[in-house]
PDB file of N, CA and C in Angstrom:
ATOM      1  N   UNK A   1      21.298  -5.235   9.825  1.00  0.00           N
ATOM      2  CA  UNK A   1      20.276  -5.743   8.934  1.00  0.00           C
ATOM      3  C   UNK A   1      20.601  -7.192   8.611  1.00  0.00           C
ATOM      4  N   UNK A   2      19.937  -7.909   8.641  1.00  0.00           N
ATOM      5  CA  UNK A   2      20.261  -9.588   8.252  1.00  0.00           C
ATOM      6  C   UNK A   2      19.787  -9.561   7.018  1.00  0.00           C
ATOM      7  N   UNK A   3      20.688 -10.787   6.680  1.00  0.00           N
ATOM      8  CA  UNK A   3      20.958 -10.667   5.505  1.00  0.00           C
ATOM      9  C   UNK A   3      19.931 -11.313   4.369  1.00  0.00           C
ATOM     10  N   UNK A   4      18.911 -12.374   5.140  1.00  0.00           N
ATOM     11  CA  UNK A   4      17.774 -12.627   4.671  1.00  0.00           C
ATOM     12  C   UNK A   4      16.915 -11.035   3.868  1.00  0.00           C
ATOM     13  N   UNK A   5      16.680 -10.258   4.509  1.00  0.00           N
ATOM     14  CA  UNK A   5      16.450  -9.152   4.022  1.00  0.00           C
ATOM     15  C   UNK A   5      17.237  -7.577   3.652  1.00  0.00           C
ATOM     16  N   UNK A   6      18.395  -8.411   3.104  1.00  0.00           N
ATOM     17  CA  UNK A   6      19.121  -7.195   2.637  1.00  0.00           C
ATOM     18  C   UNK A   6      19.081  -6.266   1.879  1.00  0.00           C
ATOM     19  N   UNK A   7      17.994  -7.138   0.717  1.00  0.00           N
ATOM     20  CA  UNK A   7      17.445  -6.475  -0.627  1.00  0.00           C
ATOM     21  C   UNK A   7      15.964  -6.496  -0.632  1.00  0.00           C
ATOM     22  N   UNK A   8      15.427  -6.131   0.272  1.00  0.00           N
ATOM     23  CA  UNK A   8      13.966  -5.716   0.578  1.00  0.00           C
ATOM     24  C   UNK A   8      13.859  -4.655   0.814  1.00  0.00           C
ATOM     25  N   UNK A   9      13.579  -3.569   0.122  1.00  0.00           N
ATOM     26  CA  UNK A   9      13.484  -2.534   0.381  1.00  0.00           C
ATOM     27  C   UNK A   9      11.993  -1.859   1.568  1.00  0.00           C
ATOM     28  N   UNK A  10      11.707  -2.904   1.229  1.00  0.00           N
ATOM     29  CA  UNK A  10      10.149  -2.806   2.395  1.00  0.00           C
ATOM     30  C   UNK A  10      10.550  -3.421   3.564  1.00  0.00           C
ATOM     31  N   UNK A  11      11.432  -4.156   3.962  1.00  0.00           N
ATOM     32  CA  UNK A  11      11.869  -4.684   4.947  1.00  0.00           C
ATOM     33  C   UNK A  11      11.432  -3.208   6.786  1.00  0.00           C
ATOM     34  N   UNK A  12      10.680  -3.897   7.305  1.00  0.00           N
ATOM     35  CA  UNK A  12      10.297  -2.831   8.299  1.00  0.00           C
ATOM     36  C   UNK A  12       9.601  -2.098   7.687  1.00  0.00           C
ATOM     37  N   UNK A  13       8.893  -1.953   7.227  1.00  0.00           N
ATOM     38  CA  UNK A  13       7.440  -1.231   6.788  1.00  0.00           C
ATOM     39  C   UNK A  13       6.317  -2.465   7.167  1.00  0.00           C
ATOM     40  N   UNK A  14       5.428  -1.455   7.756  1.00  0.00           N
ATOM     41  CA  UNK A  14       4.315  -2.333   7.693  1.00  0.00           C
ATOM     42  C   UNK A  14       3.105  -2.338   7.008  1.00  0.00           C
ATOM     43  N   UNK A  15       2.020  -2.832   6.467  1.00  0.00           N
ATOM     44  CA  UNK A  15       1.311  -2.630   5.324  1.00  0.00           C
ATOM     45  C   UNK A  15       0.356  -1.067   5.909  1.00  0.00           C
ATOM     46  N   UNK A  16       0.377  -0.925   6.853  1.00  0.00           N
ATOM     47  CA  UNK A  16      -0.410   0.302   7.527  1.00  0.00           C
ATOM     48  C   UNK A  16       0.580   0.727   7.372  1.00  0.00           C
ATOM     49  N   UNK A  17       1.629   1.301   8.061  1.00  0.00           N
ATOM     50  CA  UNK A  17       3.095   2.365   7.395  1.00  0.00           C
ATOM     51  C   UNK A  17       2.649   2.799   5.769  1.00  0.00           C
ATOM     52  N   UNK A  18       2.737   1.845   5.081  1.00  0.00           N
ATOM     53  CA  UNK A  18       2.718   1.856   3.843  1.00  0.00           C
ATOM     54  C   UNK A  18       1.243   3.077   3.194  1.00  0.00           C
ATOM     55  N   UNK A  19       0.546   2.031   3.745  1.00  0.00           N
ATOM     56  CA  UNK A  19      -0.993   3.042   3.383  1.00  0.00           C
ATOM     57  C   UNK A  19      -1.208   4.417   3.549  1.00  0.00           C
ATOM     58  N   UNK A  20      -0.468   4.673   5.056  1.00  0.00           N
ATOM     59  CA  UNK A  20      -0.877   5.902   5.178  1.00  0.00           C
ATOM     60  C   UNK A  20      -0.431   6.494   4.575  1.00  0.00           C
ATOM     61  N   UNK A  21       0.989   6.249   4.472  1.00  0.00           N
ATOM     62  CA  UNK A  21       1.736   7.460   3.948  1.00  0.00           C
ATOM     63  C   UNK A  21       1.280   7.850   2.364  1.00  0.00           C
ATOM     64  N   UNK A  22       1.055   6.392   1.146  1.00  0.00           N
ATOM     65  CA  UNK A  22       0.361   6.703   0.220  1.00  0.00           C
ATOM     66  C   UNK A  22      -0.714   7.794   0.537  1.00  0.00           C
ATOM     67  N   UNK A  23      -2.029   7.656   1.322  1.00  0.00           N
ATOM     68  CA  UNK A  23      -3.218   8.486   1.711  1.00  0.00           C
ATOM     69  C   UNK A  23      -2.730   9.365   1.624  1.00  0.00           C
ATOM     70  N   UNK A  24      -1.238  10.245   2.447  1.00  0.00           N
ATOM     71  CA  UNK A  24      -0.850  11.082   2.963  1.00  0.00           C
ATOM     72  C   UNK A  24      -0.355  11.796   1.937  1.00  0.00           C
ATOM     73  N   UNK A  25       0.043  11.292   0.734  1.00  0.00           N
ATOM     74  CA  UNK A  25       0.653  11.801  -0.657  1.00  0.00           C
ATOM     75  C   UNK A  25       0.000  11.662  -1.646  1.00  0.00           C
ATOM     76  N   UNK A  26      -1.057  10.801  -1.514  1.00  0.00           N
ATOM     77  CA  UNK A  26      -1.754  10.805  -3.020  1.00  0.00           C
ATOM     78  C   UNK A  26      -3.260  11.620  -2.540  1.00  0.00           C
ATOM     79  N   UNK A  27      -3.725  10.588  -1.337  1.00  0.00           N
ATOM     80  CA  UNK A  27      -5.448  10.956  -1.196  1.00  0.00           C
ATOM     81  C   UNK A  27      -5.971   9.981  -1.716  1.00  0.00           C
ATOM     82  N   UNK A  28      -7.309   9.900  -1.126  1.00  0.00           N
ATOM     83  CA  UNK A  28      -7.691   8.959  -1.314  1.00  0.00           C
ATOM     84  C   UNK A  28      -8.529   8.532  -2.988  1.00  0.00           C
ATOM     85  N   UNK A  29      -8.972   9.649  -3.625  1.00  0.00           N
ATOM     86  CA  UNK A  29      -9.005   9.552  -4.568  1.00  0.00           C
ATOM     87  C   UNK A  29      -8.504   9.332  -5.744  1.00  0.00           C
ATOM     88  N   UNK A  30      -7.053  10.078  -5.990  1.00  0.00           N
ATOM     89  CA  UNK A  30      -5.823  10.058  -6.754  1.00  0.00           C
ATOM     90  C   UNK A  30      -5.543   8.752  -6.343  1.00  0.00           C
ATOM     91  N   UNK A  31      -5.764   7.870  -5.143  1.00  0.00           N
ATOM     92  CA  UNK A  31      -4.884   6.830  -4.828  1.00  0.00           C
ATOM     93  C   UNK A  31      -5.665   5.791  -5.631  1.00  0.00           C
ATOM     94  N   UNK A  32      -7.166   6.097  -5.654  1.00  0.00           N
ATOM     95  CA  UNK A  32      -8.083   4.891  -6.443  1.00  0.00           C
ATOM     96  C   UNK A  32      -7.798   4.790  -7.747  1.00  0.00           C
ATOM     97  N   UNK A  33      -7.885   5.742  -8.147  1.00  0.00           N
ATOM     98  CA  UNK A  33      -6.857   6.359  -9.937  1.00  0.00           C
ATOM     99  C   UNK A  33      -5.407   4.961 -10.196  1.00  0.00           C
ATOM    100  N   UNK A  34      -5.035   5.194  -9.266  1.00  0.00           N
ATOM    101  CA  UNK A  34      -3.607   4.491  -9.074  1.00  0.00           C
ATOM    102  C   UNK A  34      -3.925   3.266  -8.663  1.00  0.00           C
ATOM    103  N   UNK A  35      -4.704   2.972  -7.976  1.00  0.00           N
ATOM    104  CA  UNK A  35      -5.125   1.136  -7.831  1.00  0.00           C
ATOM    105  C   UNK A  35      -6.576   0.899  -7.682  1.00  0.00           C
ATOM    106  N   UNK A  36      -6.913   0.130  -8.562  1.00  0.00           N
ATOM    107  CA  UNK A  36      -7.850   0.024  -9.114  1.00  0.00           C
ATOM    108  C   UNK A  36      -8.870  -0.905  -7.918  1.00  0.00           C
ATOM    109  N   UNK A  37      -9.008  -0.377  -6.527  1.00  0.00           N
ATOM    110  CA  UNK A  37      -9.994  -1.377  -5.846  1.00  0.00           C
ATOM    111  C   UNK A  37     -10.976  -0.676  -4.934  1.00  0.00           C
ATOM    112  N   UNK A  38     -12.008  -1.091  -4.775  1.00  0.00           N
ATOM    113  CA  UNK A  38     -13.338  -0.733  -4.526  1.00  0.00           C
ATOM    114  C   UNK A  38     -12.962   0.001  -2.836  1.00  0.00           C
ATOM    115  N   UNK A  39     -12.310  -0.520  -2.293  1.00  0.00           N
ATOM    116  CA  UNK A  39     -12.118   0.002  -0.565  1.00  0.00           C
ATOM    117  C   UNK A  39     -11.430   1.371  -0.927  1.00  0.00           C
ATOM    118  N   UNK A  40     -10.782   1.782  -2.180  1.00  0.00           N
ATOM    119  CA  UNK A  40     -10.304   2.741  -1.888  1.00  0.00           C
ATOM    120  C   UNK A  40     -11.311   4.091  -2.402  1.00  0.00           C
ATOM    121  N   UNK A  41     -12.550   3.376  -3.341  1.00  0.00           N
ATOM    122  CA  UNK A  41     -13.542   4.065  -3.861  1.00  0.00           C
ATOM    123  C   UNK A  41     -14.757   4.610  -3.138  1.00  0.00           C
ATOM    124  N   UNK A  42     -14.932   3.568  -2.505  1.00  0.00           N
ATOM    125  CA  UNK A  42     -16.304   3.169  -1.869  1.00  0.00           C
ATOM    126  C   UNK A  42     -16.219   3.465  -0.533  1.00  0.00           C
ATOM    127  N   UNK A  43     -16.252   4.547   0.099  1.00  0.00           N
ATOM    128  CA  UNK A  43     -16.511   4.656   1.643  1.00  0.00           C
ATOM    129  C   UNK A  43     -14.727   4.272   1.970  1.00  0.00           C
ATOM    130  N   UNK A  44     -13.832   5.036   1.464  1.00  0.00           N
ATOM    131  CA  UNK A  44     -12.189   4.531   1.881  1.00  0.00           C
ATOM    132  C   UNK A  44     -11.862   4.582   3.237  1.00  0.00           C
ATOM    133  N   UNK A  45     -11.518   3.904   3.750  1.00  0.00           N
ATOM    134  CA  UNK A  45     -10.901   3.735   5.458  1.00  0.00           C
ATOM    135  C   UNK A  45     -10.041   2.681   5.405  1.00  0.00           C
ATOM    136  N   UNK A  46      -8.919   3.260   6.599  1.00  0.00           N
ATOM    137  CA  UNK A  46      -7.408   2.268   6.087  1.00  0.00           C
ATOM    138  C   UNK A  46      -7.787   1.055   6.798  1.00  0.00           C
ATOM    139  N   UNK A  47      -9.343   0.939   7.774  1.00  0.00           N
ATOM    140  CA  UNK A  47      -9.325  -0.458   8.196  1.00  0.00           C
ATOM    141  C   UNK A  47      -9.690  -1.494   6.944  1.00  0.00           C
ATOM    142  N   UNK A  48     -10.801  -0.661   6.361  1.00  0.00           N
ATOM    143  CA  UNK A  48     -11.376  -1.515   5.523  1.00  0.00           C
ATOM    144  C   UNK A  48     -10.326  -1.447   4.377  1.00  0.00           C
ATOM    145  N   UNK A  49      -9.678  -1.284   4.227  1.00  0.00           N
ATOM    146  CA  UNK A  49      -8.494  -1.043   2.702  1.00  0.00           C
ATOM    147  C   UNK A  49      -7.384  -2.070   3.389  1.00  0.00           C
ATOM    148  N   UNK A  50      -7.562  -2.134   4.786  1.00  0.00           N
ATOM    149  CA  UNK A  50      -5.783  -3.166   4.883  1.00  0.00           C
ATOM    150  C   UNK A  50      -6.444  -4.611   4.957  1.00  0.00           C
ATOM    151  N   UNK A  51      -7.931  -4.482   5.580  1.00  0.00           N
ATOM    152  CA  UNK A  51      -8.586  -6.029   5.604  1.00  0.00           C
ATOM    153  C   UNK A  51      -8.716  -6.647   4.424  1.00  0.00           C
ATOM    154  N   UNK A  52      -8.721  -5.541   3.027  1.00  0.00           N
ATOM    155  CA  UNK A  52      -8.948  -6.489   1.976  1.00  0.00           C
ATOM    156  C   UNK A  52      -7.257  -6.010   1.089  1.00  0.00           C
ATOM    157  N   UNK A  53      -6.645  -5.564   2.055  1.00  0.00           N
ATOM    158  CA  UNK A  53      -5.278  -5.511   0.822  1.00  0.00           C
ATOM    159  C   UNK A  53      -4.712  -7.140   1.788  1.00  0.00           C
ATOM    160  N   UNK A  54      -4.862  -7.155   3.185  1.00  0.00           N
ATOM    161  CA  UNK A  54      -4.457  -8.404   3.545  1.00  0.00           C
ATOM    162  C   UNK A  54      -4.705  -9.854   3.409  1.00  0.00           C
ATOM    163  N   UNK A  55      -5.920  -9.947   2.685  1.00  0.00           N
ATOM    164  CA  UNK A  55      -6.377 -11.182   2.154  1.00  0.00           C
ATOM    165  C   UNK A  55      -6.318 -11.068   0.845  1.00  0.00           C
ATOM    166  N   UNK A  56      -5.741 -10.229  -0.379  1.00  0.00           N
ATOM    167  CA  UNK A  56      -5.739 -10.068  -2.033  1.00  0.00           C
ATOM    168  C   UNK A  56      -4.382  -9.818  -2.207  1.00  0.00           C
ATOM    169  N   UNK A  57      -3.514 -10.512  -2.561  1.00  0.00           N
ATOM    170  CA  UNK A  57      -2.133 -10.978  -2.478  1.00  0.00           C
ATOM    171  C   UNK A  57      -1.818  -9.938  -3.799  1.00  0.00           C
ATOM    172  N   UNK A  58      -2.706  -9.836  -4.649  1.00  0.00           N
ATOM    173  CA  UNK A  58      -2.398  -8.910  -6.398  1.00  0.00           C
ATOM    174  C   UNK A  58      -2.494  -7.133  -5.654  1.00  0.00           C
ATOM    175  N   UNK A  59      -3.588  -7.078  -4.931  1.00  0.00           N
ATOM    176  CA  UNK A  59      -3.658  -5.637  -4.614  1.00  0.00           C
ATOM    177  C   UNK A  59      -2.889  -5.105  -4.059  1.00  0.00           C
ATOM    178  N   UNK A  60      -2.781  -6.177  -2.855  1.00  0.00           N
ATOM    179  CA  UNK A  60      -1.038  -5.671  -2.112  1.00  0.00           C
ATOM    180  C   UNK A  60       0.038  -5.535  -2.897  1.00  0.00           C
ATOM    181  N   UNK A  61       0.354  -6.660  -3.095  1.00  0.00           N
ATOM    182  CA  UNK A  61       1.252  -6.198  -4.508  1.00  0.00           C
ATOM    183  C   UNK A  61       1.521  -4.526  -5.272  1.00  0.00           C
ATOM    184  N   UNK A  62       0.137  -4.355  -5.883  1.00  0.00           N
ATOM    185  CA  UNK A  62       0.263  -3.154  -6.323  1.00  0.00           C
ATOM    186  C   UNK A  62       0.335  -2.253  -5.667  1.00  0.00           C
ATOM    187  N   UNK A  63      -0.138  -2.186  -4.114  1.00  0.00           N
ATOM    188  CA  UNK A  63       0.371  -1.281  -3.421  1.00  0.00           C
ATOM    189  C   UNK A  63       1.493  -1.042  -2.652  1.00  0.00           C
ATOM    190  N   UNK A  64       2.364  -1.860  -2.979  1.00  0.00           N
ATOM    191  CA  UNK A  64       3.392  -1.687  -2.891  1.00  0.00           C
ATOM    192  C   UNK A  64       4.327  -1.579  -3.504  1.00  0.00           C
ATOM    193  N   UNK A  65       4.026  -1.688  -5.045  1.00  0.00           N
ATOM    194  CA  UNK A  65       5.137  -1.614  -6.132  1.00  0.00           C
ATOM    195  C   UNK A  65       4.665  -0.230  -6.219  1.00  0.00           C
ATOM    196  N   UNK A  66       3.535   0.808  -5.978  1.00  0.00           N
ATOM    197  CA  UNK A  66       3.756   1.942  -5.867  1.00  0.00           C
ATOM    198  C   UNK A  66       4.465   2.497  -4.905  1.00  0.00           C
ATOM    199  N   UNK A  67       4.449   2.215  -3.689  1.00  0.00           N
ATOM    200  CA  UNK A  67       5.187   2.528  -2.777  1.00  0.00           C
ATOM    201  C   UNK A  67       6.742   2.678  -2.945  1.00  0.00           C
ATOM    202  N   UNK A  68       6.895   1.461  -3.815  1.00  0.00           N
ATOM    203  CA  UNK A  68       8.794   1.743  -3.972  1.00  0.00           C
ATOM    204  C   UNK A  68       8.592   2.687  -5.130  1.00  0.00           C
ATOM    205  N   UNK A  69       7.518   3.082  -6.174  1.00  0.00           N
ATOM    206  CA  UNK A  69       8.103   3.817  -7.544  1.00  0.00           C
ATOM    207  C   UNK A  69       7.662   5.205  -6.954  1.00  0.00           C
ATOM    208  N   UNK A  70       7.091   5.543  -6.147  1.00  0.00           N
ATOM    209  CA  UNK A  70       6.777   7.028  -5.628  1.00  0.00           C
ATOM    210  C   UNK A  70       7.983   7.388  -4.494  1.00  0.00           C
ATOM    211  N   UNK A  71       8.517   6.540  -3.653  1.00  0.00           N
ATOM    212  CA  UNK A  71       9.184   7.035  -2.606  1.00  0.00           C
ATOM    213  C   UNK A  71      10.473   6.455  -2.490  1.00  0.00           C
ATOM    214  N   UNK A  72      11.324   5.748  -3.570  1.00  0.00           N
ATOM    215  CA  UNK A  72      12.781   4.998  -3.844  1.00  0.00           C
ATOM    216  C   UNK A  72      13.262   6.376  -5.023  1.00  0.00           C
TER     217      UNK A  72
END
């Protein structure tokens, strides 16, 4: 592991890794509960949920600070 990312716990995850497995444990509903954005409400699909978690720097965010508090 280099050492640039020693303390990244996301280090090798990719934002799709990430999603599904949320989908895969929460659903897609429970998951909207948990972050508050319209792709996960409105017609949810992980294309349309990673196109706008990849351009909204806050949403990603939150989906990934769930990611470490559900699965760390």
């Amino acid at each position: 592991m280099s050492t640039e990312q020693a303390n990244n716990p996301l280090h090798g995850l990719t934002l799709e890794k990430i999603l599904l497995r949320l989908v895969e444990h929460y659903g897609w509903a429970q998951l909207a509960n948990l972050v508050r954005i319209n792709s996960f409400t409105k017609d949810p699909s992980v294309k349309s949920s990673l196109k706008f978690l990849r351009k909204t720097p806050w949403a990603r965010t939150e989906v990934e600070q769930l990611y470490l508090k559900t699965f760390q």
